[in-house]
Protein backbone atom coordinates (compact mmCIF):
# COMPACT_ATOMS: atom_id res chain seq x y z
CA UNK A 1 -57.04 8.46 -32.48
CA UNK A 2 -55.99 12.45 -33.30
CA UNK A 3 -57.87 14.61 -31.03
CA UNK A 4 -57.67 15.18 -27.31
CA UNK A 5 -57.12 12.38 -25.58
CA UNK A 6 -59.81 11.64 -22.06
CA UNK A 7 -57.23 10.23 -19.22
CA UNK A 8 -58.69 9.13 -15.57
CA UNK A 9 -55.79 9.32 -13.24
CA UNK A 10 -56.99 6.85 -10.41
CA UNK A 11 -54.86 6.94 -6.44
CA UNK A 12 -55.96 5.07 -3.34
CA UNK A 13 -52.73 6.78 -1.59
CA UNK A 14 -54.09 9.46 0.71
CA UNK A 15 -50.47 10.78 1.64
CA UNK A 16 -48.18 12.95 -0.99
CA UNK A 17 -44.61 12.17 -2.02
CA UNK A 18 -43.08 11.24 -5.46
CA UNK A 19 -45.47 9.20 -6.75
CA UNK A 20 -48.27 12.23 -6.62
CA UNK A 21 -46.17 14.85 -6.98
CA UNK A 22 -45.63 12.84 -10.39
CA UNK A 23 -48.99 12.11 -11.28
CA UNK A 24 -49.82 15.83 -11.31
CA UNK A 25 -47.12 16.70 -12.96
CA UNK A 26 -48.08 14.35 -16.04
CA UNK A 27 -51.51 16.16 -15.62
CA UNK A 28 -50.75 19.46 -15.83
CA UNK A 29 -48.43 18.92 -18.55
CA UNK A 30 -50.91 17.09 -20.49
CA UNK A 31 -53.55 19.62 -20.29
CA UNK A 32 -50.92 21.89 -21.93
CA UNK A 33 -51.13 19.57 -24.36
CA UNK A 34 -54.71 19.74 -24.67
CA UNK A 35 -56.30 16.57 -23.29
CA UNK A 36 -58.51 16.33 -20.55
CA UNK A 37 -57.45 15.34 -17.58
CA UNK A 38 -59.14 14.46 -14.17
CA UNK A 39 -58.28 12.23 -10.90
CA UNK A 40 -60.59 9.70 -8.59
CA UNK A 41 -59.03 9.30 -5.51
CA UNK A 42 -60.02 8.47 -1.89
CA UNK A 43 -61.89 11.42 0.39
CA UNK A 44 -59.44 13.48 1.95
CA UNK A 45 -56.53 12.64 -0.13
CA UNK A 46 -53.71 15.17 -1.02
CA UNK A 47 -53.87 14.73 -4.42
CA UNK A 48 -57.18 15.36 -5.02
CA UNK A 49 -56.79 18.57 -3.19
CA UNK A 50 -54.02 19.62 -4.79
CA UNK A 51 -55.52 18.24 -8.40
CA UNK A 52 -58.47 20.40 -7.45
CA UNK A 53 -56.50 23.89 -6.38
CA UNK A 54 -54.76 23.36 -9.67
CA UNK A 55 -58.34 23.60 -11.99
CA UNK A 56 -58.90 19.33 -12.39
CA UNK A 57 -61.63 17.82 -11.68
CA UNK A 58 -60.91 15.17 -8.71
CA UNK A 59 -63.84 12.48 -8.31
CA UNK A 60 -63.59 11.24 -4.54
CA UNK A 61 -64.14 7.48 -4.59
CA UNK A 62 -63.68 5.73 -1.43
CA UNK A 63 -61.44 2.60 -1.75
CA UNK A 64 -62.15 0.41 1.27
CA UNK A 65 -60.96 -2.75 -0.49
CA UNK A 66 -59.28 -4.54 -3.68
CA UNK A 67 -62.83 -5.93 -3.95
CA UNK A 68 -64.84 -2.79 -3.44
CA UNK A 69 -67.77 -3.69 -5.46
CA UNK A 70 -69.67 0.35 -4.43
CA UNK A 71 -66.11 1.39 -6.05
CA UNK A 72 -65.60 -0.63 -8.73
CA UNK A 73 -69.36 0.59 -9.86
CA UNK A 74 -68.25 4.37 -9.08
CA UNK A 75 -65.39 4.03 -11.28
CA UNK A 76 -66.95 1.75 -13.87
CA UNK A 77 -69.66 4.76 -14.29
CA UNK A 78 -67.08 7.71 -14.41
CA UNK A 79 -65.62 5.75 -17.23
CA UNK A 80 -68.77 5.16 -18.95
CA UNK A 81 -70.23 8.96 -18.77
CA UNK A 82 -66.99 10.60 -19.46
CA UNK A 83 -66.02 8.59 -22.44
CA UNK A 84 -62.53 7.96 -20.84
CA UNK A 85 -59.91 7.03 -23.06
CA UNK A 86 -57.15 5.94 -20.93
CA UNK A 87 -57.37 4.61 -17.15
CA UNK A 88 -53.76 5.36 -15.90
CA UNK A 89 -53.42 3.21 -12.06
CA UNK A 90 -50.75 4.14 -9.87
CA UNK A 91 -51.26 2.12 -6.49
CA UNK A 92 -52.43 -1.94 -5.99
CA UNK A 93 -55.84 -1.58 -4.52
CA UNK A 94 -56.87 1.32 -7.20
CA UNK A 95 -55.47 -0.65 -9.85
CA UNK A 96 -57.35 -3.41 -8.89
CA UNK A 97 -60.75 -1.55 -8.63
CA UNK A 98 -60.37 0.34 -11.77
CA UNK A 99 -58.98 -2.09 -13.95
CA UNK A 100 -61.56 -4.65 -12.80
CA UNK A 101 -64.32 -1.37 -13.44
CA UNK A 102 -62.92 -1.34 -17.29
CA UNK A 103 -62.33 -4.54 -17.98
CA UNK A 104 -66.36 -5.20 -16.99
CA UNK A 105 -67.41 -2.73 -19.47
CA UNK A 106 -65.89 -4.75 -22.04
CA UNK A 107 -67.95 -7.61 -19.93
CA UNK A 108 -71.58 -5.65 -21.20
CA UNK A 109 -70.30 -4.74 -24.47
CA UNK A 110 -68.99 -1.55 -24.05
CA UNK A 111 -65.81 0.14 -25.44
CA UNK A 112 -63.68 0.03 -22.74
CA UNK A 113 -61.01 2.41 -22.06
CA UNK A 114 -57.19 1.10 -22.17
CA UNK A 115 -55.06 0.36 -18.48
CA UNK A 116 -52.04 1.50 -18.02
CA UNK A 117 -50.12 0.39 -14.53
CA UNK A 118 -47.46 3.26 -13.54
CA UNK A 119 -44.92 1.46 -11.46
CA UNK A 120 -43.21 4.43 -9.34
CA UNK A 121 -41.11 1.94 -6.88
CA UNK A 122 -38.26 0.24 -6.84
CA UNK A 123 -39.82 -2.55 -4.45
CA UNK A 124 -40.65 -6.36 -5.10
CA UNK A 125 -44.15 -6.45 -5.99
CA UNK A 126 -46.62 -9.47 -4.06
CA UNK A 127 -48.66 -10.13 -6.99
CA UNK A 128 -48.27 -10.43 -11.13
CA UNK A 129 -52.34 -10.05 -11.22
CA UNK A 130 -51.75 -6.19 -11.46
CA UNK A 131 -49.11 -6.42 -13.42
CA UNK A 132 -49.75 -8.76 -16.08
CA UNK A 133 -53.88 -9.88 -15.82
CA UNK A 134 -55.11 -6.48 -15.34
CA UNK A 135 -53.66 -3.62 -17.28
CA UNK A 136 -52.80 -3.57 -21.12
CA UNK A 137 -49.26 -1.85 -20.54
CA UNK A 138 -47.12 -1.11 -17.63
CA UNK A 139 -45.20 2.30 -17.04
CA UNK A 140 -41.86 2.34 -15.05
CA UNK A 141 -40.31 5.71 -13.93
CA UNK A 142 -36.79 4.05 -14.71
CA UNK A 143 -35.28 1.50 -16.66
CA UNK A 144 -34.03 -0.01 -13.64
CA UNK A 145 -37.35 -0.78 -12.67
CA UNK A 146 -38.66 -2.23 -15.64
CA UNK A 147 -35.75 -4.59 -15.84
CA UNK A 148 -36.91 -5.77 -12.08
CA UNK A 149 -40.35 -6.46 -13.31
CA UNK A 150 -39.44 -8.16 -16.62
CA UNK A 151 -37.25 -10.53 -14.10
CA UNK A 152 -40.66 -10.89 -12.14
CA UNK A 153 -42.90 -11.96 -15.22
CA UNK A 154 -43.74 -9.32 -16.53
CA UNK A 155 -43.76 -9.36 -20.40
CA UNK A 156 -41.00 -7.14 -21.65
CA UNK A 157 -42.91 -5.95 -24.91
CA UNK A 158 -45.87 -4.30 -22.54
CA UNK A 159 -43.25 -2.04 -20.17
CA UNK A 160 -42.15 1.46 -21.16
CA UNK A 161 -40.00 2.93 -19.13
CA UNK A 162 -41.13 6.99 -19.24
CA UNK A 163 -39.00 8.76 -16.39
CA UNK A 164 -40.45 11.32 -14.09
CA UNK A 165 -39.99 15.08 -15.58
CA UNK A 166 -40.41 18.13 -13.56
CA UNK A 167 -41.10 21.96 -14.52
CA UNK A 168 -37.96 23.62 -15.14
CA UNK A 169 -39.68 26.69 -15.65
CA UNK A 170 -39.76 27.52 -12.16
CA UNK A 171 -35.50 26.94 -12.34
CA UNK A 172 -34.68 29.10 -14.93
CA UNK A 173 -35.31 32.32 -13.63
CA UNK A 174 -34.47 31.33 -9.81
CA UNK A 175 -32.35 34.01 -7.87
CA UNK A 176 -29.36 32.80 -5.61
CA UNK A 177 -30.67 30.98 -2.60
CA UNK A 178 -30.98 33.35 0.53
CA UNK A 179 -30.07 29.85 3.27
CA UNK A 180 -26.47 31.47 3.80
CA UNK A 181 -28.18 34.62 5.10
CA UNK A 182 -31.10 32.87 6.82
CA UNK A 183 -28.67 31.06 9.13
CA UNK A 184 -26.25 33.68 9.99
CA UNK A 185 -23.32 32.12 7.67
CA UNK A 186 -21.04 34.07 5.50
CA UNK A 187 -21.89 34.73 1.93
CA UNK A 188 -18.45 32.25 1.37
CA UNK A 189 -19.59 30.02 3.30
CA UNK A 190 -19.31 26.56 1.61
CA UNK A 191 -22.88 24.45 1.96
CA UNK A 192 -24.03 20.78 1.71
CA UNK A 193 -27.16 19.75 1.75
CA UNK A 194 -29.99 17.36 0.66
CA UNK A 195 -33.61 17.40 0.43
CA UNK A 196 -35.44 14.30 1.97
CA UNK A 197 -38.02 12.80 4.27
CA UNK A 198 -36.25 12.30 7.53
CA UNK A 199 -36.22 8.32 7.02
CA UNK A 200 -33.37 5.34 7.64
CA UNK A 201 -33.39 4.52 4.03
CA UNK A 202 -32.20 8.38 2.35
CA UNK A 203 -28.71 7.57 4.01
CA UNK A 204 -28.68 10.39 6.57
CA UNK A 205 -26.98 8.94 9.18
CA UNK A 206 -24.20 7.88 6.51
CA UNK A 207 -24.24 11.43 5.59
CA UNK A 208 -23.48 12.42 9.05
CA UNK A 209 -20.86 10.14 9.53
CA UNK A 210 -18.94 11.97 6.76
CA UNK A 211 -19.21 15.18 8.58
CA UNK A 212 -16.14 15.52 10.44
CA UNK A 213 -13.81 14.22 7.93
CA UNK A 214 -15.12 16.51 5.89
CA UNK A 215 -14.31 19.40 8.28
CA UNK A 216 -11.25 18.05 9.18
CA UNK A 217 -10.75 19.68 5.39
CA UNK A 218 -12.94 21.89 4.97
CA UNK A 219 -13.37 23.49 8.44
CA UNK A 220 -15.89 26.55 7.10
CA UNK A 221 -18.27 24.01 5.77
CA UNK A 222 -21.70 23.71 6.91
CA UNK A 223 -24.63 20.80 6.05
CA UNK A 224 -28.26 22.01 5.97
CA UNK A 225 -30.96 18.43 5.93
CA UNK A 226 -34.28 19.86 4.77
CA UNK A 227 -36.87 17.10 6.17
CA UNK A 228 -38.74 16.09 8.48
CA UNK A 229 -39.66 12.29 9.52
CA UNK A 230 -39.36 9.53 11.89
CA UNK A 231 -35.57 9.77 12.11
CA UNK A 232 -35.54 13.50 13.24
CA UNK A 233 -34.92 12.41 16.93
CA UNK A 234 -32.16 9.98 16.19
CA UNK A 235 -30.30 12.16 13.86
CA UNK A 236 -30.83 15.32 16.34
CA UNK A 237 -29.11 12.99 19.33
CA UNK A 238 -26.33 11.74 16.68
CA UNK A 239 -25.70 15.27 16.16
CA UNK A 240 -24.97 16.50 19.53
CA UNK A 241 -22.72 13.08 19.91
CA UNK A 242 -20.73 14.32 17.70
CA UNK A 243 -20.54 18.19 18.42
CA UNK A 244 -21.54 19.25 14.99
CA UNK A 245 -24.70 21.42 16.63
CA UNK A 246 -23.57 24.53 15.15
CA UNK A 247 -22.34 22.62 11.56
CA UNK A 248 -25.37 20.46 10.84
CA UNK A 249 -28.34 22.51 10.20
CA UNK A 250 -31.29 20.65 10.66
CA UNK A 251 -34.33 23.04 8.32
CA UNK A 252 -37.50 20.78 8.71
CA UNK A 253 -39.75 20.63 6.23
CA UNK A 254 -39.32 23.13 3.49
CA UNK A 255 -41.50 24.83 0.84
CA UNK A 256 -38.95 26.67 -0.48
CA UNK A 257 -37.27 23.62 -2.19
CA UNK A 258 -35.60 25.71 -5.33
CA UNK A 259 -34.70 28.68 -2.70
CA UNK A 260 -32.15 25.68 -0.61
CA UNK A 261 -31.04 23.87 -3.47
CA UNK A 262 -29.67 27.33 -5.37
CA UNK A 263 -28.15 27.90 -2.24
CA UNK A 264 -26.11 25.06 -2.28
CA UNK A 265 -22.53 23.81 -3.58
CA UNK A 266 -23.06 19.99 -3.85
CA UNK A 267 -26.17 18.25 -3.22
CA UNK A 268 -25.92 14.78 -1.12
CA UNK A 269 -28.41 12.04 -0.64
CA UNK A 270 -26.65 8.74 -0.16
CA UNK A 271 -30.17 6.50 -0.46
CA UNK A 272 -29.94 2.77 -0.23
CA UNK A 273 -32.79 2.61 -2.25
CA UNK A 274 -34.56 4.47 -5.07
CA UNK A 275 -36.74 3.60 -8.31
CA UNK A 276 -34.91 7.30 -9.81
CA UNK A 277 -34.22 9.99 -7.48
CA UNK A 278 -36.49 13.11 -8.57
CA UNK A 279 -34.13 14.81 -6.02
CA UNK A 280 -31.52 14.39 -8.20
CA UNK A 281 -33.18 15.46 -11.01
CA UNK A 282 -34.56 18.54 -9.03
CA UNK A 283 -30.56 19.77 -8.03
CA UNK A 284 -29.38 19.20 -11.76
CA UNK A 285 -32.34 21.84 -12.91
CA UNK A 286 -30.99 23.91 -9.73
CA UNK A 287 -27.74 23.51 -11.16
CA UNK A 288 -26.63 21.89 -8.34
CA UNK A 289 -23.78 18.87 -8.67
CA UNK A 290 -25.21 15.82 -7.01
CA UNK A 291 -23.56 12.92 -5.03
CA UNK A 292 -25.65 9.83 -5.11
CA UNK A 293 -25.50 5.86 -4.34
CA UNK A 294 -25.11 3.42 -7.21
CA UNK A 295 -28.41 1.81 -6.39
CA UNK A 296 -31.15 0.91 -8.38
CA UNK A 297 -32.60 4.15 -10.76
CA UNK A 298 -29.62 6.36 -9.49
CA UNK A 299 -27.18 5.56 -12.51
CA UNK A 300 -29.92 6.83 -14.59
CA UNK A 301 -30.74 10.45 -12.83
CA UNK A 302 -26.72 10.63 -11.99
CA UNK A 303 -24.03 10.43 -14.71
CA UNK A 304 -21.51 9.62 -12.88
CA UNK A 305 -18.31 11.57 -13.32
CA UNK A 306 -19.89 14.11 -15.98
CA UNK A 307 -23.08 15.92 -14.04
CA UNK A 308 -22.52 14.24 -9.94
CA UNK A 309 -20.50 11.39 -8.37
CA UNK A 310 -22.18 7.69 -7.48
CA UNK A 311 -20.83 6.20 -4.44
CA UNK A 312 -21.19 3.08 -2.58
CA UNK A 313 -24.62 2.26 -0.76
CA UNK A 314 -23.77 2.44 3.14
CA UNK A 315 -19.87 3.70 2.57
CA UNK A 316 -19.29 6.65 5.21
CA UNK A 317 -15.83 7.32 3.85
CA UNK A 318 -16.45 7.00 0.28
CA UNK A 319 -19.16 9.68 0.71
CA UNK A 320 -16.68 12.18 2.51
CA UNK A 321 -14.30 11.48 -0.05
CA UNK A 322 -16.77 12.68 -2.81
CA UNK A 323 -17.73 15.73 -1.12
CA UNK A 324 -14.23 16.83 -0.21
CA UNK A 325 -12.84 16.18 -4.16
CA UNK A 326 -15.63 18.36 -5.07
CA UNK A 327 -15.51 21.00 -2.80
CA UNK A 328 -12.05 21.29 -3.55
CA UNK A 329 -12.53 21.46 -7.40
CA UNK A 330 -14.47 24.49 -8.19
CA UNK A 331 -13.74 24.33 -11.84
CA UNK A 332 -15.22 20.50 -12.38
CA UNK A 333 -18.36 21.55 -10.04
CA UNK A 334 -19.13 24.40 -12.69
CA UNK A 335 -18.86 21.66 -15.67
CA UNK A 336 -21.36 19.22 -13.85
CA UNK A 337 -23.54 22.25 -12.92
CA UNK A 338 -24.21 23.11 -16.59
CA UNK A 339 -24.16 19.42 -18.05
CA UNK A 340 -26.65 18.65 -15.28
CA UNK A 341 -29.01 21.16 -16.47
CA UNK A 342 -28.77 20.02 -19.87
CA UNK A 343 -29.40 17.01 -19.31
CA UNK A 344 -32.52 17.73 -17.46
CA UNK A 345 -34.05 20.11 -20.05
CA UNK A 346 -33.36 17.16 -22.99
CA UNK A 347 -34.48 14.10 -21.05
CA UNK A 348 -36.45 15.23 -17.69
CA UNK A 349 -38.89 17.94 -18.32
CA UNK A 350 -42.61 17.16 -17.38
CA UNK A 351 -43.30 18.58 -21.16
CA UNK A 352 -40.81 15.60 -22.43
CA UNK A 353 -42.88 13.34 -19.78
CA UNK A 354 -45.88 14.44 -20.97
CA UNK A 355 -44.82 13.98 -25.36
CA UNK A 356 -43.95 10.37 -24.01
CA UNK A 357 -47.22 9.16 -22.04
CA UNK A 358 -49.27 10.81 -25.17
CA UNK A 359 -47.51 8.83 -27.46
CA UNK A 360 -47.93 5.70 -25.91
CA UNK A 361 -51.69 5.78 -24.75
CA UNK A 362 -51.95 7.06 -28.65
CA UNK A 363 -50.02 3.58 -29.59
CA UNK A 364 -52.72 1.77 -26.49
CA UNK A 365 -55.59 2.85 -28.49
CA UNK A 366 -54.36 2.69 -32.49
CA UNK A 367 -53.62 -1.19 -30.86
């Protein structure tokens, strides 16, 4: 197949994080190639609100069940009246309803459109069926993760690992971040920071450990956590414990992402457990050097040594360490800042994303 390729993004997440942010990403960049592009997804969900304010179509499906039989019709319809191409499933209980909706067209004698499975965590799955039974390929967002699910059955020869681009556009033209000036701090002022949901698993409370061996160096410094989730309280009492009110900034959610990471020196998220780390990828397009965990996808959105530093999972004194040998270089900082940006424009761009998925629903359908 040559021409413009029909893809049905289908979500039963309501919420929005990574895994959305992704899948719109892939859709937008797509169109610019000139496919068609559209999303089913429950009522109310973020991404088809999003999907919608950004010109797609979104079809709302309600998903009460992996056995939905009113959904698995909806779906099994869309496909049929919009000549769909490519089904592309990105949670289990969607996966399940719209792989079993285009696999039953195949049932009646249909052409059926081909299944892709995204895989965008870097958890154990509970079941091989939509894995292996239902879809005709799987998608990882890092090699890491496609390794995992080889070890779990998965054939290797139907994975392809495509990681998670992002629009650099909105990077390359991005003034100096305005967070020294919005807090009161001196235009000198050295600044660490990371950008995360407030949870137990992004290494926070690690990161806070750190602090005051860090300040014990570099007293000037101050640590900005843009966030918000379930472990703002805890993190808010650990802070007064340990005095650092006025050094630990805590910003709550943000919509200014670019705006704090240009206004950082090193960006810190010491996660115990991620499929890539977009938010690494985000502060190498900022320009930002980045000190990550060597855990799971990490390695692959870090180089260690040549655009951030990897660091043990959990290691309170290994992360201090990191900071303060980068603070204290300005030179290296500057190297990693430019060799992270190129290595985000040659291997992390949603149009490089985008080029990739093409190619392989093209290779789906020649198949």
């Amino acid at each position: 197949m040559t021409g413009p390729l029909r893809v049905l993004h289908t979500e039963s997440s309501t919420g929005w994080g990574g895994q959305e942010n992704r899948t719109l990403n892939e859709m937008r960049a797509m169109r610019e190639l000139g496919h068609e592009m559209l999303v089913a997804c429950q009522p109310g969900a973020r991404l088809g609100e999003r999907a919608a304010e950004a010109g797609f179509e979104a079809v709302h499906v309600p998903m009460r069940g992996a056995l939905d039989l009113p959904a698995i019709l909806a779906l099994r319809r869309l496909m049929r009246q919009r000549r769909i191409d490519v089904v592309n499933t990105h949670s289990g209980r969607d996966t399940q309803l719209a792989g079993m909706a285009a696999k039953s067209l195949a049932v009646f004698g249909a052409a059926r459109p081909r299944i892709v499975r995204t895989r965008h965590l870097a958890l154990p799955i509970s079941s091989r069926f939509g894995y292996v039974t239902l879809p005709d390929h799987v998608v990882t967002v890092s090699r890491f993760v496609g390794d995992y699910l080889v070890s779990a059955g998965v054939p290797a020869e139907r994975i392809t690992a495509v990681p998670t681009g992002i629009d650099l556009a909105p990077y390359r033209d991005a003034p100096p971040g305005t967070l020294r000036a919005e807090l009161g701090l001196p235009a000198d002022a050295q600044l660490v920071g990371t950008v995360a949901i407030l949870r137990r698993k992004k290494g926070h409370a690690e990161l806070l450990e750190a602090v005051p061996e860090v300040l014990s160096q570099f007293p000037d410094c101050h640590f900005v956590f843009a966030g918000d989730g379930p472990q703002l309280s805890n993190l808010q009492v650990r802070i007064a414990e340990l005095g650092l009110g006025n050094r630990v900034h805590l910003l709550g959610l943000r919509r200014d992402v670019i705006n704090v990471l240009r206004s950082l020196d090193l960006f810190v998220l010491p996660t115990h457990q991620e499929a890539l780390g977009t938010a690494f990828i985000e502060a190498a397009a900022a320009g930002v050097p980045a000190i990550g965990t060597r855990v799971d996808g990490v390695p692959e959105a870090i180089a260690d040594g040549e655009t951030g530093v990897l660091v043990p999972v959990g290691v309170s004194p290994a992360i201090a360490h990191a900071i303060t040998s980068l603070l204290a270089a300005p030179t290296r900082r500057l190297a990693m800042s430019e060799a992270g940006r190129a290595r985000v424009a040659a291997g992390y761009s949603r149009e490089v994303m985008a080029a990739r998925m093409a190619e392989l629903y093209r290779r789906l359908l020649a198949a």
